[in-house]
Protein backbone atom coordinates (compact mmCIF):
# COMPACT_ATOMS: atom_id res chain seq x y z
CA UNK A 1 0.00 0.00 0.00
CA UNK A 2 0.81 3.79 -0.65
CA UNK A 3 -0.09 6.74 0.93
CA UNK A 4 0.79 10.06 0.91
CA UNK A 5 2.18 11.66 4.54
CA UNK A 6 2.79 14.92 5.26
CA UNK A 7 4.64 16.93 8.14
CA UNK A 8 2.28 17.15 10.88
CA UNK A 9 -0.36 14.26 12.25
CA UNK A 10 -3.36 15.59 10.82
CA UNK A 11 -1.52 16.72 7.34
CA UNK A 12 -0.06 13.39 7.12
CA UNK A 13 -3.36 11.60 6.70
CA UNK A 14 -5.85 11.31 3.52
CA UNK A 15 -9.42 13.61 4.29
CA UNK A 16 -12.11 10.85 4.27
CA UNK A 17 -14.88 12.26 1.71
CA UNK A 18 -18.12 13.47 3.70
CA UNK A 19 -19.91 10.82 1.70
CA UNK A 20 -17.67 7.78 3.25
CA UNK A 21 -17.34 9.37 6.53
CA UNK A 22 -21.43 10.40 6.70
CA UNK A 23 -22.66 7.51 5.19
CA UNK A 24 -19.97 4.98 6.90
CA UNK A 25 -22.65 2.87 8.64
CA UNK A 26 -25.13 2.51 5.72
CA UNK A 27 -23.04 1.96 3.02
CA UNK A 28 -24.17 -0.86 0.64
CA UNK A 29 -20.97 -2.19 -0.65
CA UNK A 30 -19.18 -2.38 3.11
CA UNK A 31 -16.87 -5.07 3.63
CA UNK A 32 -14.82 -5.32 6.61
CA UNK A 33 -11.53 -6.58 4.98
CA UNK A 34 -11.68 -3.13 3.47
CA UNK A 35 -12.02 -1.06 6.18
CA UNK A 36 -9.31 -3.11 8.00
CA UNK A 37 -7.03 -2.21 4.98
CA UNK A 38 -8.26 1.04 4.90
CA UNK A 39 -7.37 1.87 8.27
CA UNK A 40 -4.18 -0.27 8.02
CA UNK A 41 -3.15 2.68 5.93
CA UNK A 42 -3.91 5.55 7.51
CA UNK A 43 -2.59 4.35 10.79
CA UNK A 44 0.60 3.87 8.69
CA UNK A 45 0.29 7.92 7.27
CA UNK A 46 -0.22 9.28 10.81
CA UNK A 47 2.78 7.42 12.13
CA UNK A 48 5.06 8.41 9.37
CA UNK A 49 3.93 11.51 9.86
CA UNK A 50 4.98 12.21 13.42
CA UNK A 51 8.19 10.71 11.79
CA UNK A 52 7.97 7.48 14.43
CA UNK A 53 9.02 4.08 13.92
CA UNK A 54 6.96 1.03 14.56
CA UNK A 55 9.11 -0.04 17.11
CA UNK A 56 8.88 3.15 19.02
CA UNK A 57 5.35 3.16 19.27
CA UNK A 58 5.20 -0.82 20.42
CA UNK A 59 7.92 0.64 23.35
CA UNK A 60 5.66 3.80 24.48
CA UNK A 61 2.10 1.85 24.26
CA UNK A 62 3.59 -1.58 26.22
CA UNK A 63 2.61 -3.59 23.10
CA UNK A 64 4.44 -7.32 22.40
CA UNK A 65 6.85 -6.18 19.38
CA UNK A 66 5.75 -6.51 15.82
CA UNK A 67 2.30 -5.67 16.99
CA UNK A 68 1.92 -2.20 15.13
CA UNK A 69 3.40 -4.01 12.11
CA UNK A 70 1.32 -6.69 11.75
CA UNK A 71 -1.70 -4.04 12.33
CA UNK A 72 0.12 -2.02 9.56
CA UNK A 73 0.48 -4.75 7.34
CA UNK A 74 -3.45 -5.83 7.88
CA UNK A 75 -2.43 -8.92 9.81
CA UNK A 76 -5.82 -8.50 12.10
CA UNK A 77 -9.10 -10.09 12.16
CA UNK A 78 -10.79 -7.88 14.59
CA UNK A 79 -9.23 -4.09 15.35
CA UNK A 80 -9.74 -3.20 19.52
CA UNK A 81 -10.99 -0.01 19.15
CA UNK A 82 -9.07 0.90 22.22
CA UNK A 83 -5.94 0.01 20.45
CA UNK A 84 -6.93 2.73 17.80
CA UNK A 85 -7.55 5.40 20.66
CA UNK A 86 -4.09 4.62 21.99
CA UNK A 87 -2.63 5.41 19.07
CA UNK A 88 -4.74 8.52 18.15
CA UNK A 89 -3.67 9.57 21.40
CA UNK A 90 -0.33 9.22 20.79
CA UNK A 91 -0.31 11.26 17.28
CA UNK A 92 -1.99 14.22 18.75
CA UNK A 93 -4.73 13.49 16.39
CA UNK A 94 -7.37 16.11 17.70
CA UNK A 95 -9.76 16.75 15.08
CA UNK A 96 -12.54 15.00 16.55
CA UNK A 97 -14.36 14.53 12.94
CA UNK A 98 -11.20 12.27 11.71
CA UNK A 99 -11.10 10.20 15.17
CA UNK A 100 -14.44 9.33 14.37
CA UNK A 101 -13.92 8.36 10.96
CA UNK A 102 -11.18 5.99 12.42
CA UNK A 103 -12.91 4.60 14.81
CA UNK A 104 -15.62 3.43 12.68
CA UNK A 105 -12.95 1.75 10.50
CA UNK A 106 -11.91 0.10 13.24
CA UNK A 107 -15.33 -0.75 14.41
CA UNK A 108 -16.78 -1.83 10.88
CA UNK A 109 -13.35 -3.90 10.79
CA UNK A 110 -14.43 -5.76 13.72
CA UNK A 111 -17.49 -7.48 11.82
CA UNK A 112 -18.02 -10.95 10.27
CA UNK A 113 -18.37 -10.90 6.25
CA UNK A 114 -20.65 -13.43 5.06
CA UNK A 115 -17.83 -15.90 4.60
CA UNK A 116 -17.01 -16.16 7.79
CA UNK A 117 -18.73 -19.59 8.39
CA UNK A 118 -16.91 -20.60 5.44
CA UNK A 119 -13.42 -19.73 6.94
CA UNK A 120 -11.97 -23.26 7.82
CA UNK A 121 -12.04 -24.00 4.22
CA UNK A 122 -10.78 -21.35 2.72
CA UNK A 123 -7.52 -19.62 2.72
CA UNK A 124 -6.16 -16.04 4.32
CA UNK A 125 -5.24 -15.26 0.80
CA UNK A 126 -8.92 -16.03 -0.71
CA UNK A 127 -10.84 -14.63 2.56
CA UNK A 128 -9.07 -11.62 1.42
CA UNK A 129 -9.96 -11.51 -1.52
CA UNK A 130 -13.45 -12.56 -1.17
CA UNK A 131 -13.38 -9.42 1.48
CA UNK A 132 -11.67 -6.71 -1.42
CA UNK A 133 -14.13 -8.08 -4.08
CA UNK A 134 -17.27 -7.53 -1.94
CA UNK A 135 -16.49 -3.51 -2.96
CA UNK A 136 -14.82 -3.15 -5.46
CA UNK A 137 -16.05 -1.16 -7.93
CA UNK A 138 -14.37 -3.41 -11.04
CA UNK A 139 -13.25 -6.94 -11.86
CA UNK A 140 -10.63 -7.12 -14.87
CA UNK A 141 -10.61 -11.07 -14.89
CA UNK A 142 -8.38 -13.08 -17.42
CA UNK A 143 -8.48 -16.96 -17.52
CA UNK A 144 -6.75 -19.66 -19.82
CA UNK A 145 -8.18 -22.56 -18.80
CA UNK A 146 -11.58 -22.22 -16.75
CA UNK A 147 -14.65 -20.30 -16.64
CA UNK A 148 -14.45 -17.54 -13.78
CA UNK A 149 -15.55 -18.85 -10.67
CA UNK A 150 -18.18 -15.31 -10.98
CA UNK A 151 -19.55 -16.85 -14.11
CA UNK A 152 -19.70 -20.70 -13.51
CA UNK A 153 -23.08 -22.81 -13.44
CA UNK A 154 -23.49 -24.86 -10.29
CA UNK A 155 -23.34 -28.55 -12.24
CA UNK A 156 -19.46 -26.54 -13.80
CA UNK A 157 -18.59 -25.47 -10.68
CA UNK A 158 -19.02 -28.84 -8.98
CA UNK A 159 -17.09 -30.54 -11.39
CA UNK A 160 -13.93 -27.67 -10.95
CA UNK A 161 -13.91 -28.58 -7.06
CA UNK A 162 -14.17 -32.32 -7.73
CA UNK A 163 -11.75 -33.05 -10.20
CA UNK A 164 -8.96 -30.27 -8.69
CA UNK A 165 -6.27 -30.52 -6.97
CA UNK A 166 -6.83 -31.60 -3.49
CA UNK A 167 -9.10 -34.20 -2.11
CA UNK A 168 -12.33 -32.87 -0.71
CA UNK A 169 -15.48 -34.36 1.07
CA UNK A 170 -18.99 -33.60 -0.46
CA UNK A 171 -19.64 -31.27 2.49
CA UNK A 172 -16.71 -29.08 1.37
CA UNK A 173 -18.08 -29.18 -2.14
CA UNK A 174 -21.02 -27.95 -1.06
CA UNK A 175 -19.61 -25.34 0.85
CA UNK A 176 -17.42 -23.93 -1.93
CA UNK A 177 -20.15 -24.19 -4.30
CA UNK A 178 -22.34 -21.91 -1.61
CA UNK A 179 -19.12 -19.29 -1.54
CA UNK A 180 -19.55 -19.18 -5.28
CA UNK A 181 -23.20 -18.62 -5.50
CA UNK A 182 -22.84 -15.96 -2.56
CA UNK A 183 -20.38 -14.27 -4.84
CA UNK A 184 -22.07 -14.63 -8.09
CA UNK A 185 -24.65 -12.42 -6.61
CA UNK A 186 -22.29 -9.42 -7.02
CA UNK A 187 -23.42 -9.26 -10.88
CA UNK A 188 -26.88 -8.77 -10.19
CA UNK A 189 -27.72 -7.00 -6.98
CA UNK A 190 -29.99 -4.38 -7.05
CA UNK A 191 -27.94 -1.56 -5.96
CA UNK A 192 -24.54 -0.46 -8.21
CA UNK A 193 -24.10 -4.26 -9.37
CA UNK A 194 -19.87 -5.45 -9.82
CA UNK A 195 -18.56 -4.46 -13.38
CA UNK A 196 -16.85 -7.50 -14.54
CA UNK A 197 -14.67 -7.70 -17.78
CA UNK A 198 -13.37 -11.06 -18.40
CA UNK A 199 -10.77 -11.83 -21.05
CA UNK A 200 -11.21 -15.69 -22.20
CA UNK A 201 -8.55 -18.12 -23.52
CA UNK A 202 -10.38 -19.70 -26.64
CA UNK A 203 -9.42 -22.82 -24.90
CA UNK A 204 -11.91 -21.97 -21.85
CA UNK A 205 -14.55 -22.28 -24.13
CA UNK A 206 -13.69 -25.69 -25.58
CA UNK A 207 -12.02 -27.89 -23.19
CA UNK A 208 -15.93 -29.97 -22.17
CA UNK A 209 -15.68 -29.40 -18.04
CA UNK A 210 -18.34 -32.10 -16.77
CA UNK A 211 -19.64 -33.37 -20.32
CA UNK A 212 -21.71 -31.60 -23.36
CA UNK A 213 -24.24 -31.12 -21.52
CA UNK A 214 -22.80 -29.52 -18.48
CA UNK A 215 -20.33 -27.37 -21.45
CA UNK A 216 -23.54 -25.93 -23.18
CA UNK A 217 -25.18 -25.26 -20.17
CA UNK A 218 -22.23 -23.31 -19.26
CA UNK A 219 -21.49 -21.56 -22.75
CA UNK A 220 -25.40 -20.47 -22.43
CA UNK A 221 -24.85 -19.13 -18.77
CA UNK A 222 -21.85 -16.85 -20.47
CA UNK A 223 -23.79 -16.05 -23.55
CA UNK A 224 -26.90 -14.57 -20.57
CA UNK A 225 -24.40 -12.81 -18.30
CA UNK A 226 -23.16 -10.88 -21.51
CA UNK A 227 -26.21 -9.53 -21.81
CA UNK A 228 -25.73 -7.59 -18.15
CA UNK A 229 -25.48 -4.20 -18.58
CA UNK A 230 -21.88 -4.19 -16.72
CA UNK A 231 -20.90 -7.48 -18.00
CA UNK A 232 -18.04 -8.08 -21.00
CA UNK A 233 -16.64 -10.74 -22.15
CA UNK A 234 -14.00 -11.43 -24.66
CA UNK A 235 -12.58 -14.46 -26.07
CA UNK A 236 -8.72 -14.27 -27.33
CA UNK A 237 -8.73 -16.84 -29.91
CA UNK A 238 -6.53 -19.84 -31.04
CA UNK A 239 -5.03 -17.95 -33.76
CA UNK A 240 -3.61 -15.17 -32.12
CA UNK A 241 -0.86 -17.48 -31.07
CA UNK A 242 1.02 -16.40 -28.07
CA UNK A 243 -0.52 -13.54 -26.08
CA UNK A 244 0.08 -11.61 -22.43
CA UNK A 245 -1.85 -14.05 -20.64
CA UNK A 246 1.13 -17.15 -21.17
CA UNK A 247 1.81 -16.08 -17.40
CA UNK A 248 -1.38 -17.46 -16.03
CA UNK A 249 -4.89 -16.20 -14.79
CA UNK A 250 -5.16 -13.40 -12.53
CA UNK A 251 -8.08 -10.77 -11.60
CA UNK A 252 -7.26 -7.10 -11.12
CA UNK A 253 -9.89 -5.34 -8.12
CA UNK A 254 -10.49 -1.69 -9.07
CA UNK A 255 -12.46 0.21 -6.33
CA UNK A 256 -14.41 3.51 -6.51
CA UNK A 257 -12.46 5.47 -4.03
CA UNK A 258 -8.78 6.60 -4.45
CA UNK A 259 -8.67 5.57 -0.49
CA UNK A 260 -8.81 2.15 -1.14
CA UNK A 261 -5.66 1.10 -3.84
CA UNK A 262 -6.62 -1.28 -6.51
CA UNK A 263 -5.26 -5.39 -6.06
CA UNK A 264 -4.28 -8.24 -7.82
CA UNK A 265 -5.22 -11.59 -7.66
CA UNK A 266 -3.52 -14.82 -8.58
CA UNK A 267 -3.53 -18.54 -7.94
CA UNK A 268 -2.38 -21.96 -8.49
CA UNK A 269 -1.27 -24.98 -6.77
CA UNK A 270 1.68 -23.26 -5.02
CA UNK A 271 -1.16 -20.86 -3.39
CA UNK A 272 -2.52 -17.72 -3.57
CA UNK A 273 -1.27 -14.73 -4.05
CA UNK A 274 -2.29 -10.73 -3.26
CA UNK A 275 -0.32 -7.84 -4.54
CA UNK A 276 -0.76 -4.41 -4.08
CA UNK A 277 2.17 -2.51 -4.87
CA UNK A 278 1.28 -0.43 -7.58
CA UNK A 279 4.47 -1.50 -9.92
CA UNK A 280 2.84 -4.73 -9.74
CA UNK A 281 -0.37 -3.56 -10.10
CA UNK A 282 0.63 -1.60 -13.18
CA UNK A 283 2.35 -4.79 -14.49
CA UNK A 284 -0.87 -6.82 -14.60
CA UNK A 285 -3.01 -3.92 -15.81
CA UNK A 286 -0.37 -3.48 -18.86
CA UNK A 287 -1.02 -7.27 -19.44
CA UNK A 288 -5.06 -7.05 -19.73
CA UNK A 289 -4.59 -4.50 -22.08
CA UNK A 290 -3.05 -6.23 -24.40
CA UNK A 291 -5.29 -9.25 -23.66
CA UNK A 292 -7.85 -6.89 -24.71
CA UNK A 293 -6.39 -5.72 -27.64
CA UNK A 294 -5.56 -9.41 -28.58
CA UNK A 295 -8.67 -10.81 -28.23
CA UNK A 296 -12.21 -10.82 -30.47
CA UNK A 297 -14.13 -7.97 -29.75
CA UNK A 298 -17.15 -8.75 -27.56
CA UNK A 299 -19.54 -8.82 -30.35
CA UNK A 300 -17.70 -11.49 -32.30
CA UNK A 301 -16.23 -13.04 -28.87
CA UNK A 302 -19.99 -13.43 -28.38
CA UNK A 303 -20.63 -15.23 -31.83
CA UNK A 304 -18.01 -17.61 -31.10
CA UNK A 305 -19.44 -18.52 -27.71
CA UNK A 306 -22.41 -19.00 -29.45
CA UNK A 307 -20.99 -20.95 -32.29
CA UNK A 308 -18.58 -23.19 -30.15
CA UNK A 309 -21.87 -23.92 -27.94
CA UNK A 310 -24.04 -25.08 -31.17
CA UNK A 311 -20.74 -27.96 -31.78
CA UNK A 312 -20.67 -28.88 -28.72
């Protein structure tokens, strides 16, 4: 994460908008992983700003060392609000407007997202994800081998968990299946539905996940979503040869507030992985672009979904 710091506390620190700080308990889109990384950065601006090092402030407060760190860093499930007055305290933050704001963070940090019964299951990494893509404004999602996990049937889905990697009992399939359909609904809630842009692999669309039927099915359920007003989808085909997506899938998060930086997304069998340093950021955004520019447009990307689902 970035942020800018100044010379003073207060300077040091980003002005919430009236809209987030007014609206903080009503907003539709609030996920707690957000806030926590939200607030994971401004503690970091107001420290830097009183020109203090982590380890000082562990020292002054009696903390266990590497305990402002790991709150930096957004290693914390549930912020103490106390902890967040301690440290106000100790910046000679005054302005009574932004200790609010913060304190809300820290208090909207503290709740459960719907996952949270789902947590056993599922990794840091993902439940982080999961938490970032509850809010974000935009999904840029490229795949080479599977339909996104946002666009998948339930009878595709199933077959993903049961033929992968690891060896899982039909309660966890049903579990992850229930963490996909609770996601799914992003695309079509009533209020500001998720933009998604997805960048397809030709061979997405042809390798037969779970059978013909199961395929068309699936190509049909791509073909519908397409028609959502803030749904694309595009379909890099076969005889572009090689392309910026050799690397592997990833999804980019975009959110609506310059607060919150935008995230990428990767994962394979190694494990997950989250980056947020803008370089790397950049990187992968530089990369969809020229997926985009490589692949079919989405009328014609549309036509071959439609034409590879009449073969099949």
């Amino acid at each position: 994460m970035s942020v800018s710091t100044g010379g003073t506390s207060d300077a040091a620190t980003i002005t919430p908008p009236a809209a987030t700080h007014e609206d903080a308990m009503t907003e539709p889109r609030r996920s707690p992983t957000l806030r926590r990384r939200r607030l994971s950065a401004e503690l970091t601006a107001l420290r830097e700003g009183r020109s203090l090092t982590a380890v000082q402030v562990d020292k002054h407060l009696g903390w266990t060392p590497g305990k402002l760190a790991r709150m930096e860093r957004g290693v914390w499930q549930r912020p103490n609000p106390r902890d967040i007055t301690d440290l106000l305290d100790l910046y000679e933050v005054t302005d009574e407007r932004r200790r609010d704001y913060l304190l809300t963070l820290a208090r909207q940090g503290r709740e459960r997202g719907w996952w949270h019964p789902y947590r056993e299951m599922l990794s840091e990494s993902y439940t982080t994800y999961i938490g970032l893509e509850a809010e974000a404004a935009t999904i840029l999602n490229f795949e080479a081998l599977m339909v996104p996990g946002l666009m998948q049937t339930e009878d595709y889905a199933r077959t993903v968990v049961l033929n992968g990697p690891l060896e899982v009992t039909q309660e966890q399939v049903d579990s992850r299946i229930a963490v996909r359909k609770e996601r799914q609904e992003l695309l079509t809630r009533a209020h500001d539905p998720l933009r998604l842009w997805a960048i397809l692999d030709e061979a997405v669309l042809r390798r037969q996940v779970g059978g013909p039927d199961v395929m068309r099915a699936q190509l049909q359920h791509l073909l519908d979503l397409a028609e959502l007003a803030k749904v694309t989808v595009q379909v890099v085909p076969f005889t572009r040869g090689a392309h910026a997506g050799f690397g592997g899938p990833f999804v980019i998060v975009e959110f609506p507030e310059p607060l919150d930086p935008d995230a990428v997304y990767s994962e394979n069998n190694a494990g997950e992985l989250l980056l947020e340093d803008p370089e790397d950021v950049a990187r992968f955004k530089l990369a969809f672009q020229r997926l985009g520019a490589a692949a079919l447009s989405p009328g014609d990307s549309l036509a071959m979904i439609a034409a590879i689902k009449a073969e099949t």
